[in-house]
Protein backbone atom coordinates (compact mmCIF):
# COMPACT_ATOMS: atom_id res chain seq x y z
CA UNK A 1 86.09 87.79 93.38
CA UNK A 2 86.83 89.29 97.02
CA UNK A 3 89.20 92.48 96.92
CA UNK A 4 92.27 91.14 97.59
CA UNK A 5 92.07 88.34 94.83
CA UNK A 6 91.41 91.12 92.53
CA UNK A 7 94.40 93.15 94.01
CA UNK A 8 96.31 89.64 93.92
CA UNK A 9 95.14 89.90 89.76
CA UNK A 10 96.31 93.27 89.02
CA UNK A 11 99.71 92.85 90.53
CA UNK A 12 100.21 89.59 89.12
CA UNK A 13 99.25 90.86 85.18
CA UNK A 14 101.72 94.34 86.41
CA UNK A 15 104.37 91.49 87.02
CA UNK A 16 103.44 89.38 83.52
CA UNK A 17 103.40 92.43 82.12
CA UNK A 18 99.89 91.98 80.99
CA UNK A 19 99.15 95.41 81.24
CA UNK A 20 96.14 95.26 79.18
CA UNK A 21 94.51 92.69 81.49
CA UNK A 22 95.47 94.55 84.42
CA UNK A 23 93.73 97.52 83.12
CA UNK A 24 90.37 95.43 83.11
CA UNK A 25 90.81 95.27 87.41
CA UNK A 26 90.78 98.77 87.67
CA UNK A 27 87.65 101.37 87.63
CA UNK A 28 86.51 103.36 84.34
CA UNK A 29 84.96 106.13 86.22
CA UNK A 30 86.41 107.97 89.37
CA UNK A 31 89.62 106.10 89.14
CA UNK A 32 92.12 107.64 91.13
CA UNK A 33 96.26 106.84 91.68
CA UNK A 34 98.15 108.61 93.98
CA UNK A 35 102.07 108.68 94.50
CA UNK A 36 104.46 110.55 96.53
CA UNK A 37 105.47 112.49 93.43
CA UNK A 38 102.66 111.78 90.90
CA UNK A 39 98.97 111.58 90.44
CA UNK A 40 96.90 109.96 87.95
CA UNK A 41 92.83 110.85 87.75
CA UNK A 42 92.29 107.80 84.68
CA UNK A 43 93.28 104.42 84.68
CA UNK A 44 94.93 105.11 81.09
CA UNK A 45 97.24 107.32 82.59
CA UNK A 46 98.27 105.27 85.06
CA UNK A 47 98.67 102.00 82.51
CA UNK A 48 100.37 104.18 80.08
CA UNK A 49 102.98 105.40 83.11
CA UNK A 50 103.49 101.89 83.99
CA UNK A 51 104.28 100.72 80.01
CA UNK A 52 106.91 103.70 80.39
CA UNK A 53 108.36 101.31 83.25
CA UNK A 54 108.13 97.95 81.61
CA UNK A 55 111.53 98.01 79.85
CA UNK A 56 113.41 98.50 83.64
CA UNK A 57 111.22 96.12 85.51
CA UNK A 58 113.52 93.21 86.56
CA UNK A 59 110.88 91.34 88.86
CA UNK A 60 108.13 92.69 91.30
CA UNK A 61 108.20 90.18 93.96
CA UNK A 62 105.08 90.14 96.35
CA UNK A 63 106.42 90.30 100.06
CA UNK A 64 102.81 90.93 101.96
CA UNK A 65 99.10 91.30 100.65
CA UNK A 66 96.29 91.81 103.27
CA UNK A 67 92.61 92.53 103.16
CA UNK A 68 90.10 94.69 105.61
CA UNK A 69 86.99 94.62 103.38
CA UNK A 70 87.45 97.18 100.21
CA UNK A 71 90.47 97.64 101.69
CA UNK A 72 94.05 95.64 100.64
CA UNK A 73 97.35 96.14 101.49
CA UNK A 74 100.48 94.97 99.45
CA UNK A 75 103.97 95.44 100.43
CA UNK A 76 106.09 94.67 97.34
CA UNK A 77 109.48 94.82 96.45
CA UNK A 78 109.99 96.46 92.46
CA UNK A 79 113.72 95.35 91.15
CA UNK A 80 114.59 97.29 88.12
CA UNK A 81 117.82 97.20 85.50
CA UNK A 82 118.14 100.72 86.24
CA UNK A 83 120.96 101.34 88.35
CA UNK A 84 119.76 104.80 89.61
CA UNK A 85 116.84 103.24 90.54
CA UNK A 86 117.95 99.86 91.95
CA UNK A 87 115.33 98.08 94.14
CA UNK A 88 112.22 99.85 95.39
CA UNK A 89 110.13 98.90 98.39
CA UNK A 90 106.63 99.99 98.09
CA UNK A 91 104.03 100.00 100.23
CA UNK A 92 100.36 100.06 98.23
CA UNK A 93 96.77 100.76 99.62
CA UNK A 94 94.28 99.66 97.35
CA UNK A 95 90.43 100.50 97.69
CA UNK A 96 87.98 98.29 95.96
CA UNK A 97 84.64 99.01 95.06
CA UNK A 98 82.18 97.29 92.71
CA UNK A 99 84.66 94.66 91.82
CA UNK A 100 87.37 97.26 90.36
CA UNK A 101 90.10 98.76 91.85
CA UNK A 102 88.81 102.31 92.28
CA UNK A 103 91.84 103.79 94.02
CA UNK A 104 95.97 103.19 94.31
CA UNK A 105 98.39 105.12 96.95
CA UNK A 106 101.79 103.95 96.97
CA UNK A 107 104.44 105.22 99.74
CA UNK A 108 108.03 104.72 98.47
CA UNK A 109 111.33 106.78 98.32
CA UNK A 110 110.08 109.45 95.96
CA UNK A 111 113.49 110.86 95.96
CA UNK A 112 114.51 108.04 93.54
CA UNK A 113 111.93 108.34 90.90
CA UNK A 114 112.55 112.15 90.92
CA UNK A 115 116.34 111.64 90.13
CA UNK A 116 115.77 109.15 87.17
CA UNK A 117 113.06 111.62 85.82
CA UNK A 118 115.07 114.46 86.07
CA UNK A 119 112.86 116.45 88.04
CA UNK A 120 110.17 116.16 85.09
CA UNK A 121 107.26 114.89 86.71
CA UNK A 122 103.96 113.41 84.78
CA UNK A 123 101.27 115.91 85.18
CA UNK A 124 97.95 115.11 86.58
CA UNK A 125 96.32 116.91 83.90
């Protein structure tokens, strides 16, 4: 598969849901996720995160995806039930290497997360 069909993959099993499948797209060793407000050096730290968010997810609706080589672009727009959160826009820069998603930054209001947390942010540790 090219990059952004795996990309394509991983956000369509985060929308399913299927966060076990989605788990397969990304890389065992030197996986890396970076946020405005957390970090995440495993991919079962990141999975586990994103379980945390399953219950609020109302729909994550796929605006833009684009490809440069290893490198995809998504621009995606992540509805929740939770009314402190509302709607998120996030922009997400994927790197792909080996056919697994080796790295995730996502740019988004960080302010918003923060709130609903309570100022208790995940650790990278």
């Amino acid at each position: 598969m090219q990059p952004k069909d795996i990309v394509a993959q991983f956000i369509a099993d985060v929308h399913g849901q299927r966060l076990d499948q989605a788990k397969t797209l990304l890389a065992e060793e030197g996986f890396e996720y970076v946020g405005p407000n957390m970090r995440f050096l495993n991919r079962d730290d990141m999975v586990s995160y994103q379980f945390g968010m399953v219950a609020i997810q109302k729909d994550l609706v796929l605006r833009q995806l684009s490809a440069d080589g290893e490198h995809v672009f998504a621009i995606l727009d992540y509805q929740t039930y939770f009314e402190q959160i509302g709607d998120v826009r996030l922009a997400v820069w994927f790197r792909v290497r080996d056919d697994k998603i080796q790295t995730v930054e996502a740019f988004y209001n960080a302010a918003v997360v923060e709130n609903m947390l309570g100022g208790n942010l995940p650790s990278a540790n």
